[in-house]
Protein backbone atom coordinates (compact mmCIF):
# COMPACT_ATOMS: atom_id res chain seq x y z
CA UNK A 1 0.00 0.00 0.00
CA UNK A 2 1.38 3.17 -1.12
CA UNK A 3 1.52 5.78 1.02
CA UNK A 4 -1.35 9.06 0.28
CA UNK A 5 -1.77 12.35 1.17
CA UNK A 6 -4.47 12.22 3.36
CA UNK A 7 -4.51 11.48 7.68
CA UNK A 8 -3.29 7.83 8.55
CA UNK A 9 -4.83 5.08 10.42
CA UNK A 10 -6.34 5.38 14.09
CA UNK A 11 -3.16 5.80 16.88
CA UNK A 12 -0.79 6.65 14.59
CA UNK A 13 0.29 10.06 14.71
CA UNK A 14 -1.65 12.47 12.67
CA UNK A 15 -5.13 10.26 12.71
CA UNK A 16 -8.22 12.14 12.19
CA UNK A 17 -10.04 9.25 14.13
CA UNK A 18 -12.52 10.06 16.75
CA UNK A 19 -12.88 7.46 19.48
CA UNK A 20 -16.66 6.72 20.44
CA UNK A 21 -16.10 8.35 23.98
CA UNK A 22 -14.49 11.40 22.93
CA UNK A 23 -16.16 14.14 24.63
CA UNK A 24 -16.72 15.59 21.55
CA UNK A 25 -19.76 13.95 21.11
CA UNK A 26 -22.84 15.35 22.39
CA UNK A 27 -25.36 13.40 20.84
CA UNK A 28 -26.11 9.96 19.07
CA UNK A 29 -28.23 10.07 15.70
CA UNK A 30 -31.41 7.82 15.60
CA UNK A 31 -34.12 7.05 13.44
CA UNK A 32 -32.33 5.68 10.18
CA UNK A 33 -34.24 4.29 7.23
CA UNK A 34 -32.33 1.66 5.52
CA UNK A 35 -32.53 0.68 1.07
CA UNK A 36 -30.36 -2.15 1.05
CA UNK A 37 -28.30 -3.15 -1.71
CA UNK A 38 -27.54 -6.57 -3.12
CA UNK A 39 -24.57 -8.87 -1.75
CA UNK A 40 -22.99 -8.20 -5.21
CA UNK A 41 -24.20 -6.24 -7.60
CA UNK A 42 -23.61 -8.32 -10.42
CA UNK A 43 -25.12 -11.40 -8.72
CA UNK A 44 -28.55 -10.81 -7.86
CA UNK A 45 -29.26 -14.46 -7.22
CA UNK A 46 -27.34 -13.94 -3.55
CA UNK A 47 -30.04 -11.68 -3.02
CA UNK A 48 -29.23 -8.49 -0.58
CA UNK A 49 -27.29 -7.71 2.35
CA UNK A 50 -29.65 -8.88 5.75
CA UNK A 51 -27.13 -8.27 8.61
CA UNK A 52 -28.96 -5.69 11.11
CA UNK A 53 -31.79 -3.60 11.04
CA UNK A 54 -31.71 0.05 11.11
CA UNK A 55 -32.12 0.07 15.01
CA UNK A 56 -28.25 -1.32 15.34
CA UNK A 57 -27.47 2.44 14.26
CA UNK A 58 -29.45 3.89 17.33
CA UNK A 59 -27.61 5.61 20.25
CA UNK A 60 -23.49 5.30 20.80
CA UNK A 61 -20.86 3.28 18.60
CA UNK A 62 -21.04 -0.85 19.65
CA UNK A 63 -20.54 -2.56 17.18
CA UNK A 64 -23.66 -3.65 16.32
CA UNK A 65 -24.32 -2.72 12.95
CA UNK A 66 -26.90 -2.93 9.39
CA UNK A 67 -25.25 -3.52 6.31
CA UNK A 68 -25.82 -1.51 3.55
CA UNK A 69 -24.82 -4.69 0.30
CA UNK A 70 -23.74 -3.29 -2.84
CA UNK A 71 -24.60 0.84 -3.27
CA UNK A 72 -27.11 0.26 -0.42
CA UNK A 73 -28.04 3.80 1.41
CA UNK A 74 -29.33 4.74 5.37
CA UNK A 75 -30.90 7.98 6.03
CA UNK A 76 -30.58 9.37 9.23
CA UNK A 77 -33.68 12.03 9.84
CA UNK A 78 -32.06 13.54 12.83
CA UNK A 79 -34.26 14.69 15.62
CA UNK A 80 -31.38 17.51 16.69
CA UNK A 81 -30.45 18.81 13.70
CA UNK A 82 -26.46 19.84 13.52
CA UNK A 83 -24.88 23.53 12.73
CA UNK A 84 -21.56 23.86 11.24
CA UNK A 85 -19.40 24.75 13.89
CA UNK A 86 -15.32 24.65 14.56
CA UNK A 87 -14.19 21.39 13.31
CA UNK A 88 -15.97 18.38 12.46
CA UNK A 89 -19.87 18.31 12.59
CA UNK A 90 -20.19 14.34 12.99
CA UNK A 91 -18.44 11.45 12.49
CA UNK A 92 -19.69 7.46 11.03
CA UNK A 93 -18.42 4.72 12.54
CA UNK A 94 -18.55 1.52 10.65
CA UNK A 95 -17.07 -2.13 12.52
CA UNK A 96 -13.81 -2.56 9.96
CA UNK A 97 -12.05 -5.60 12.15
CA UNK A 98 -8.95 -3.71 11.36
CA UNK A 99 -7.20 -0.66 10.12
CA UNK A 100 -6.93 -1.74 6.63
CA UNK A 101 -10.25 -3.93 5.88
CA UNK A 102 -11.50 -0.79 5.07
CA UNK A 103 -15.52 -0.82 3.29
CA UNK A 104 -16.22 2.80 2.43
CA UNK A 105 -19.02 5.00 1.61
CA UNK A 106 -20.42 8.36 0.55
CA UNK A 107 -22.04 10.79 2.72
CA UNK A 108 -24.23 13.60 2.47
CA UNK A 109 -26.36 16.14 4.40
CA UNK A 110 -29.58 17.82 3.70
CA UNK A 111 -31.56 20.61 5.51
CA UNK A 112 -35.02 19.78 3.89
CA UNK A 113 -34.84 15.76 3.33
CA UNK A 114 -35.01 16.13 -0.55
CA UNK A 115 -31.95 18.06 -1.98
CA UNK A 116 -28.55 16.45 -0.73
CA UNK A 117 -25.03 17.46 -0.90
CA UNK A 118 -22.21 14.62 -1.02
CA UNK A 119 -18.66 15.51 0.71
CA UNK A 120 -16.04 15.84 -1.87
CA UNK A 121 -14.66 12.39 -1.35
CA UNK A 122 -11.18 11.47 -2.36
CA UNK A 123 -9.89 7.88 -2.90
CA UNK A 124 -5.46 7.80 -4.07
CA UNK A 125 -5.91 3.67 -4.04
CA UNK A 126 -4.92 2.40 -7.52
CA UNK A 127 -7.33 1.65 -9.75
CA UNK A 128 -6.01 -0.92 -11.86
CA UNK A 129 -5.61 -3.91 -10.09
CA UNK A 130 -9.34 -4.90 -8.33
CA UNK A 131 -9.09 -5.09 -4.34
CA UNK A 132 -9.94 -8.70 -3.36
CA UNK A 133 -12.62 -9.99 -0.90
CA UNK A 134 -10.39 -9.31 2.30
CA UNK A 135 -8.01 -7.10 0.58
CA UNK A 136 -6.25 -3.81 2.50
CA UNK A 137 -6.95 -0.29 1.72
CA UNK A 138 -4.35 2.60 3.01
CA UNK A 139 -6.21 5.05 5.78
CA UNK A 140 -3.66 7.94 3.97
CA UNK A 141 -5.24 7.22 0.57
CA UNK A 142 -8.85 8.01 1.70
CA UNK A 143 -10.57 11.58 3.06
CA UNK A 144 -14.03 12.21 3.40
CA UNK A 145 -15.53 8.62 3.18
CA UNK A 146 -17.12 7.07 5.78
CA UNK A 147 -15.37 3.66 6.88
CA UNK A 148 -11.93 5.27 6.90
CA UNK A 149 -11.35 3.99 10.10
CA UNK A 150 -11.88 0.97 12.51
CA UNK A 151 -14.12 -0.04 14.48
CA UNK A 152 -14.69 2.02 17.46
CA UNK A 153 -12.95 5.18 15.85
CA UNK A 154 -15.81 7.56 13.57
CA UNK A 155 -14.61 9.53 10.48
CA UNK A 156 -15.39 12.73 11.10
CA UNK A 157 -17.26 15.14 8.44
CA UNK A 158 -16.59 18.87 8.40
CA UNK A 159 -19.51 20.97 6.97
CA UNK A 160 -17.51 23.40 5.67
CA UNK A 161 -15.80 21.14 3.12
CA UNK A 162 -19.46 20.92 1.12
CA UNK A 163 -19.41 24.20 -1.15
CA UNK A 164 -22.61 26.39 -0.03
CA UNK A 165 -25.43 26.16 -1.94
CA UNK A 166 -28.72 28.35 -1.52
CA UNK A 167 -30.56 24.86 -1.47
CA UNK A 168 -28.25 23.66 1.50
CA UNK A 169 -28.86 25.75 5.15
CA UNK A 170 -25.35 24.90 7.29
CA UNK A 171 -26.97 26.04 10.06
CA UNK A 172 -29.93 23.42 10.29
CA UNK A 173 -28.62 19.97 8.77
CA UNK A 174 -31.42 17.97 9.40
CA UNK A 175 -30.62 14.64 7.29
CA UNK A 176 -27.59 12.48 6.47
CA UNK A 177 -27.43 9.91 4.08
CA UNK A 178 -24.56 7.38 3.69
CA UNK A 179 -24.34 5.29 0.42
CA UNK A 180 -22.10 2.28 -0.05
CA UNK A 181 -19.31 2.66 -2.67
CA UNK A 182 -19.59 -0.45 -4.35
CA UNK A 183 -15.69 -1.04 -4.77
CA UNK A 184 -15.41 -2.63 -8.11
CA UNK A 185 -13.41 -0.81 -10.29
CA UNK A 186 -14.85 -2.27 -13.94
CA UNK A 187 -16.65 0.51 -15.87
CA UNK A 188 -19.97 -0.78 -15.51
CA UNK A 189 -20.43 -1.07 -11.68
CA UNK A 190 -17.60 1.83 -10.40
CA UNK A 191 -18.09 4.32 -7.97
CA UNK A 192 -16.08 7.78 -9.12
CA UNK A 193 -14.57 9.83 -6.31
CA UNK A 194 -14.78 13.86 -6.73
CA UNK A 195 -11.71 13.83 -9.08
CA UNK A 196 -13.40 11.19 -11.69
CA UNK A 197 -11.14 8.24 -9.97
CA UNK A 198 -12.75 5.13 -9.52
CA UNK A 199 -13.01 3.87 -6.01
CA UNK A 200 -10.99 0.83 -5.71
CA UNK A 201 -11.82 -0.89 -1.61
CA UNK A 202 -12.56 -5.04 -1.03
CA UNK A 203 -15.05 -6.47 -3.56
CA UNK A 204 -16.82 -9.02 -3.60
CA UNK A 205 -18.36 -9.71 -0.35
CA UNK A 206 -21.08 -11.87 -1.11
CA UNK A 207 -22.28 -12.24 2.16
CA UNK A 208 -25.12 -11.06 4.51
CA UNK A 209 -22.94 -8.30 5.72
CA UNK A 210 -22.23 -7.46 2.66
CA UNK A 211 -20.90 -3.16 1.89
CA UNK A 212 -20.75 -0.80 4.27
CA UNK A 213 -21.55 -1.74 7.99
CA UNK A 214 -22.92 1.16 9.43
CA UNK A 215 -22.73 1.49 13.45
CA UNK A 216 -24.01 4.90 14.87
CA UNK A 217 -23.38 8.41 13.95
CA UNK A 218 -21.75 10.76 16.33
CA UNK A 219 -23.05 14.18 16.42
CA UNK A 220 -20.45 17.40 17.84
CA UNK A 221 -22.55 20.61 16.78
CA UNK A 222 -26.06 20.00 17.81
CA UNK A 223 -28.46 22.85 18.17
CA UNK A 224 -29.88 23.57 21.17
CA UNK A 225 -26.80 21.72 23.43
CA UNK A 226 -24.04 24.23 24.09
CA UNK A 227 -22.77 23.82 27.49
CA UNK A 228 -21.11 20.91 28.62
CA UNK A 229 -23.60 20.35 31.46
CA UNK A 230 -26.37 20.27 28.79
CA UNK A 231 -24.71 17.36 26.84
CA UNK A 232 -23.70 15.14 30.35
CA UNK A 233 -27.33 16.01 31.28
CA UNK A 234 -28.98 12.33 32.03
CA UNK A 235 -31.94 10.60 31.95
CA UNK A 236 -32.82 8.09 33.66
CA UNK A 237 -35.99 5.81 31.91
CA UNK A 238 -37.73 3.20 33.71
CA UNK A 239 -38.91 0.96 33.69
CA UNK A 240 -37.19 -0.23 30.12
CA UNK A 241 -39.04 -2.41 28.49
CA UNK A 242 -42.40 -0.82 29.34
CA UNK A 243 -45.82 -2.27 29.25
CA UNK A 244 -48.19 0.69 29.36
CA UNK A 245 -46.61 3.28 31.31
CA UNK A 246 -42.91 5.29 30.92
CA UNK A 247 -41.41 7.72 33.79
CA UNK A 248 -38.35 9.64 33.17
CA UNK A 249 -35.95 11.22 36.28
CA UNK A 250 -34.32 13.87 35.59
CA UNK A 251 -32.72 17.11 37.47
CA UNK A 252 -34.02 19.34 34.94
CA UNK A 253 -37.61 20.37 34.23
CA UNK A 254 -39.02 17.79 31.56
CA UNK A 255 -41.32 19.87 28.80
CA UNK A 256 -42.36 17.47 27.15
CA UNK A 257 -42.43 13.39 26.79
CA UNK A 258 -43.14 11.83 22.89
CA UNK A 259 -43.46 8.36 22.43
CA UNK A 260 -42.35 8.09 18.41
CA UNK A 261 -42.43 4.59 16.26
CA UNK A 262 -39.75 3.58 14.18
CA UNK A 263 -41.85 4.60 10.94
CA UNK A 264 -42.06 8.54 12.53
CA UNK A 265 -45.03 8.52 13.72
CA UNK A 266 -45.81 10.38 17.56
CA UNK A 267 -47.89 7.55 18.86
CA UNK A 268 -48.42 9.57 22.82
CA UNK A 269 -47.34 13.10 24.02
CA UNK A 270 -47.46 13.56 27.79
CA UNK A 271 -46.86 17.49 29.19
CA UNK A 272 -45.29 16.01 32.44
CA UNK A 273 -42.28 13.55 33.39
CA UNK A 274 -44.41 10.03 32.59
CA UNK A 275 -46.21 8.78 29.44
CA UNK A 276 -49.07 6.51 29.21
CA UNK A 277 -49.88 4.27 26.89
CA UNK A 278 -52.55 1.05 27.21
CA UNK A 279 -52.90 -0.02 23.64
CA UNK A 280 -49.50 -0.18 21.62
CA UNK A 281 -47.93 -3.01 19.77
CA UNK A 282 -44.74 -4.51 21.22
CA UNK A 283 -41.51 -3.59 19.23
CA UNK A 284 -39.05 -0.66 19.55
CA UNK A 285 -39.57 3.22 19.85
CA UNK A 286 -38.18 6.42 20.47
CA UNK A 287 -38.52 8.20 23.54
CA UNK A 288 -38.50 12.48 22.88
CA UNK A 289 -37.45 13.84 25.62
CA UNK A 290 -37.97 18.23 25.77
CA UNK A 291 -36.34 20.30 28.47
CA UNK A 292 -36.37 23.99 28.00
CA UNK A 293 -33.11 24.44 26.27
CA UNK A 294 -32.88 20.90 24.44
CA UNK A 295 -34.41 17.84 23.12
CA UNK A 296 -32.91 14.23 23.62
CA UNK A 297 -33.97 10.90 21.85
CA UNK A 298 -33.96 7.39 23.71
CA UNK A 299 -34.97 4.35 22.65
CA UNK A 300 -37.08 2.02 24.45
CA UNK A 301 -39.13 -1.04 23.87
CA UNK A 302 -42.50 -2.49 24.94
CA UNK A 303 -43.41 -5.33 25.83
């Protein structure tokens, strides 16, 4: 592996990585919708990627992941939507078991849900000799894809490397969307980078996990938390799973409580620090949480 222009691997010196408890982060995305791609795109008999569902992205870095198969996409609608501050704004973690098995994707924001703007992504990796199945991909060759870096360490994403656009409001991202770069470097199925380079990482992977392996999404300029007692503010949810009714402790004043399904739909609002709710099917949701000067998301699940 050759060695690129861009930051190297996480704990060498000069790494871009962010570890999951960095205090950077204030915030964990939620609510992802998931378009899965197949295992390999030129094999649609192997059917699609199956590994996960889009609640492994919920909450802080594990792990525990969805795979995104062959130019698969997530879309994270994020409840706290992100300003472009100092530095990076957020940072995708994917599981890569080690600093070179390195399956990459595109990202980009939105403010409105329906016009997106993709990070100028670079990729220095030759492109004439196809990465195989387990093949290694140099951290230094790589900036602004997701999946740069190992498990446990996020790429980070710095709004102010997207050119502004009257379309795109820096000040209220409000979506992300992460695409799988399919890897194969033949004409008909490659991925171009933002020079016209073809995007050369390990292909095939005809397996269930197959593309990108998205984890969680750490957010670092979230409106509405600005003080560092706001973002080590906790909640404590009981009890968790639930059968019909939800109290939350907190030392601040709780606004509001909204009991949202997966699908985005408020399903109970309560004005006080407990939520009722008799009839509901069993499954996952997301627990709003409003103070006065912020809003925090937590999942819970009835039984």
């Amino acid at each position: 592996m050759g060695q690129g222009s861009y930051a190297p691997a996480a704990g060498q010196i000069g790494t871009t990585a962010m570890h999951k408890d960095s205090s950077s982060f204030v915030a964990w995305a939620t609510n992802c919708s998931v378009n899965r791609g197949y295992q390999q795109i030129n094999d649609s008999t192997l059917g699609k990627a199956s590994l996960g569902d889009s609640t492994n992205v919920y909450g802080k870095a594990n792990g525990t992941v969805v795979s995104l198969g062959d130019g698969g996409e997530a879309i994270l609608n994020l409840y706290q939507s992100l300003h472009n501050g100092p530095g990076p704004d957020f940072a995708i973690f994917e599981n890569g078991f080690n600093s070179s098995f390195l399956e990459l994707a595109f990202v980009e924001v939105s403010s409105d849900g329906i016009h997106f703007f993709r990070f100028p992504a670079n990729s220095e990796t030759q492109d004439s000799i196809q990465i195989g199945t387990f093949g290694a991909v140099d951290a230094t060759n790589i900036n602004n894809l997701a999946g740069k870096y190992q498990v446990n360490y996020g790429s980070p994403f710095d709004l102010d490397e997207i050119s502004n656009d009257s379309l795109l409001n820096k000040g209220n991202i409000t979506h992300i969307k992460i695409i799988d770069v399919i890897g194969n470097i033949t004409p008909e199925f490659a991925n171009y980078d933002s020079q016209n380079r073809k995007i050369n990482d390990p292909w095939p992977t005809p397996f269930a996990s197959s593309g990108f392996d998205l984890d969680a999404v750490g957010l670092i300029h979230v409106n509405g938390i600005n003080t560092l007692t706001e973002k080590q503010q906790e909640f404590k949810v009981f009890p968790n799973p639930f059968t019909s009714l939800i109290t939350v402790n907190s030392d601040v004043e709780i606004e509001q409580l909204e009991l949202i399904s997966l699908s985005g739909k408020t399903v109970a609002i309560s004005a006080n620090s407990s939520i009722e709710i008799n009839e509901l099917p069993s499954g996952i949701y997301l627990l709003r949480i409003s103070t006065e000067k912020s809003v925090y998301v937590k999942k819970v699940v009835k039984k």
